[in-house]
Protein backbone atom coordinates (compact mmCIF):
# COMPACT_ATOMS: atom_id res chain seq x y z
CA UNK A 1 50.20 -79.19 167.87
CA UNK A 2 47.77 -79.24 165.20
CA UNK A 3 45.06 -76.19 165.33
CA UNK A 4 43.64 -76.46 161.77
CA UNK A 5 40.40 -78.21 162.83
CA UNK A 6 39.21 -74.62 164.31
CA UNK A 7 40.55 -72.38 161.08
CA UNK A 8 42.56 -70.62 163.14
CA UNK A 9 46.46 -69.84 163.80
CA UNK A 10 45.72 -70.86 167.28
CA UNK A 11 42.99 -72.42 169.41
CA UNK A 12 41.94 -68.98 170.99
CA UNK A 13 42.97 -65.05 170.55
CA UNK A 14 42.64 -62.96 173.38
CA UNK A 15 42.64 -59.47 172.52
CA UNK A 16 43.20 -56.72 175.69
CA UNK A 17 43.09 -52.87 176.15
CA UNK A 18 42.80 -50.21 178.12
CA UNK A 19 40.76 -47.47 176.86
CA UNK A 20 40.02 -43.94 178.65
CA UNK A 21 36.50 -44.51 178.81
CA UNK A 22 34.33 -45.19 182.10
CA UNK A 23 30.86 -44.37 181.66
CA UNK A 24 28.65 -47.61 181.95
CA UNK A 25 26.12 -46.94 179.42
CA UNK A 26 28.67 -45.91 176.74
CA UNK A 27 30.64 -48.83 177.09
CA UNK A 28 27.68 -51.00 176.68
CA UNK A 29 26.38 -49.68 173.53
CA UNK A 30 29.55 -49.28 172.46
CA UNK A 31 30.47 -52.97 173.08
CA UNK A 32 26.92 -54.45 172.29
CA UNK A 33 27.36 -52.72 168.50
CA UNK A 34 30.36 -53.80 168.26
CA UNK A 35 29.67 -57.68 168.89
CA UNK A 36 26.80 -57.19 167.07
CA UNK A 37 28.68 -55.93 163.81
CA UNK A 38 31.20 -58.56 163.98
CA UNK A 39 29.17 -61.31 164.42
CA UNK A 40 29.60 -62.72 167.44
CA UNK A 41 27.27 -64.92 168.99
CA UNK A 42 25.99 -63.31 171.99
CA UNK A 43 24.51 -66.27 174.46
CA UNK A 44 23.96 -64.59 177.73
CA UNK A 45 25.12 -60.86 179.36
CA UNK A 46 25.68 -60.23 183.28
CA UNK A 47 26.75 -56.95 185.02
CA UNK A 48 26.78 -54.88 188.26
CA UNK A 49 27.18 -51.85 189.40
CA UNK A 50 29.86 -50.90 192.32
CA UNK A 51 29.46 -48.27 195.21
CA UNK A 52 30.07 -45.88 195.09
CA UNK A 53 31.40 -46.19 191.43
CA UNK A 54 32.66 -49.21 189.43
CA UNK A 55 31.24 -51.05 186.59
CA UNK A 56 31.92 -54.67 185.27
CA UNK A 57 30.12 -56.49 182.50
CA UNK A 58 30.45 -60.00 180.73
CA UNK A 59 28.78 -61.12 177.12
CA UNK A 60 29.12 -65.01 177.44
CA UNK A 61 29.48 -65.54 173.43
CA UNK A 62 29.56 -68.54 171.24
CA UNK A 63 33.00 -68.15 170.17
CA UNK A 64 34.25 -67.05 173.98
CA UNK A 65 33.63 -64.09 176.14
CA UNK A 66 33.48 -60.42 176.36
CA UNK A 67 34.26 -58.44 179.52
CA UNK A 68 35.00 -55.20 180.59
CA UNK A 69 36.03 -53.48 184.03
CA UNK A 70 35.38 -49.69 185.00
CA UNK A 71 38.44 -47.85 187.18
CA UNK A 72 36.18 -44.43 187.64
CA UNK A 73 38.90 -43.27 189.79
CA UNK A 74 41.74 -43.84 186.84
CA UNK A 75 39.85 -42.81 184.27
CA UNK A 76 40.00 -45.92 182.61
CA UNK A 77 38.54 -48.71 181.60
CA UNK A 78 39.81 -52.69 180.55
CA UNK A 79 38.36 -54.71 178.00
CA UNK A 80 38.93 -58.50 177.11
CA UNK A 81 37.97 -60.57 174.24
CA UNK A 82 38.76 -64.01 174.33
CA UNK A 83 37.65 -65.83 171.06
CA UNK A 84 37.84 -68.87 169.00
CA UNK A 85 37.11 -67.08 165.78
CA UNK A 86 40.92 -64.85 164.92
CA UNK A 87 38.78 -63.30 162.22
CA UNK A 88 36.19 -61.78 164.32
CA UNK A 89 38.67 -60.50 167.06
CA UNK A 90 40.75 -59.02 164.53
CA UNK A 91 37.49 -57.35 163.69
CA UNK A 92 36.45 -55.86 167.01
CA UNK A 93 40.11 -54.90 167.49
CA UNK A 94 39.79 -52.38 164.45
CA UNK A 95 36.39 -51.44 165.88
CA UNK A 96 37.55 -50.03 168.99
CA UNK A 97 40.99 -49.36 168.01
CA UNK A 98 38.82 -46.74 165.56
CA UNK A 99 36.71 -45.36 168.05
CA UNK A 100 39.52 -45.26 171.00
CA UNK A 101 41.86 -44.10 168.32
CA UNK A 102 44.72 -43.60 171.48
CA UNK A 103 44.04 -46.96 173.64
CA UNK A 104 46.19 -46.36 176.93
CA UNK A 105 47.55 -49.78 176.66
CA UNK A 106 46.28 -53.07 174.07
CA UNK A 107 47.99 -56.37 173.82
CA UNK A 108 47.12 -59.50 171.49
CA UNK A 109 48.19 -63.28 172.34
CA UNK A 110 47.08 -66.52 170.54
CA UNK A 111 46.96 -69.67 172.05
């Protein structure tokens, strides 16, 4: 299969961790600055709040999406960026990888 129309190795890069991180508004900034600096897109934003603790958030982007999911009681958190645009997600990856310099677990897979 031919992907060159999109400029990328693949048609999309989906780029997960888990980071040791669960407070709601830190994540957000964290994750709106760091969409922001890479350039992505940012088209819409949902999230909601769990009881009695629990946090979830989406950024519906141009080039894909952004979400994250809060697991209070693990101390962790997961974050997913799925993305048409390798360049960008490579990007972000470095982002967080620098501020989260010991991600519990991160995993990269183009499609």
């Amino acid at each position: 299969m031919d992907y060159s129309a999109t400029g990328n190795q693949g048609l999309i890069d989906n780029f997960k961790s888990w980071v040791q991180e669960t407070d709601p508004a830190t994540l957000k900034a964290l994750m709106a600055e760091y969409l922001e600096r890479c350039q992505f897109q940012v088209l819409n934003f949902t999230e909601h709040y769990f009881s009695p603790h629990g946090y979830t958030c989406l950024w519906l982007l141009g080039e894909s999406h952004l979400a994250i999911h809060t697991f209070p009681e693990k101390g962790l958190c997961y974050i997913e960026l799925s993305s048409c645009n390798a360049k960008k997600n490579e990007q972000f990856q470095s982002l967080l990888e620098s501020r989260f310099s010991h991600p519990a677990a991160s995993s990269k897979d183009v499609y």
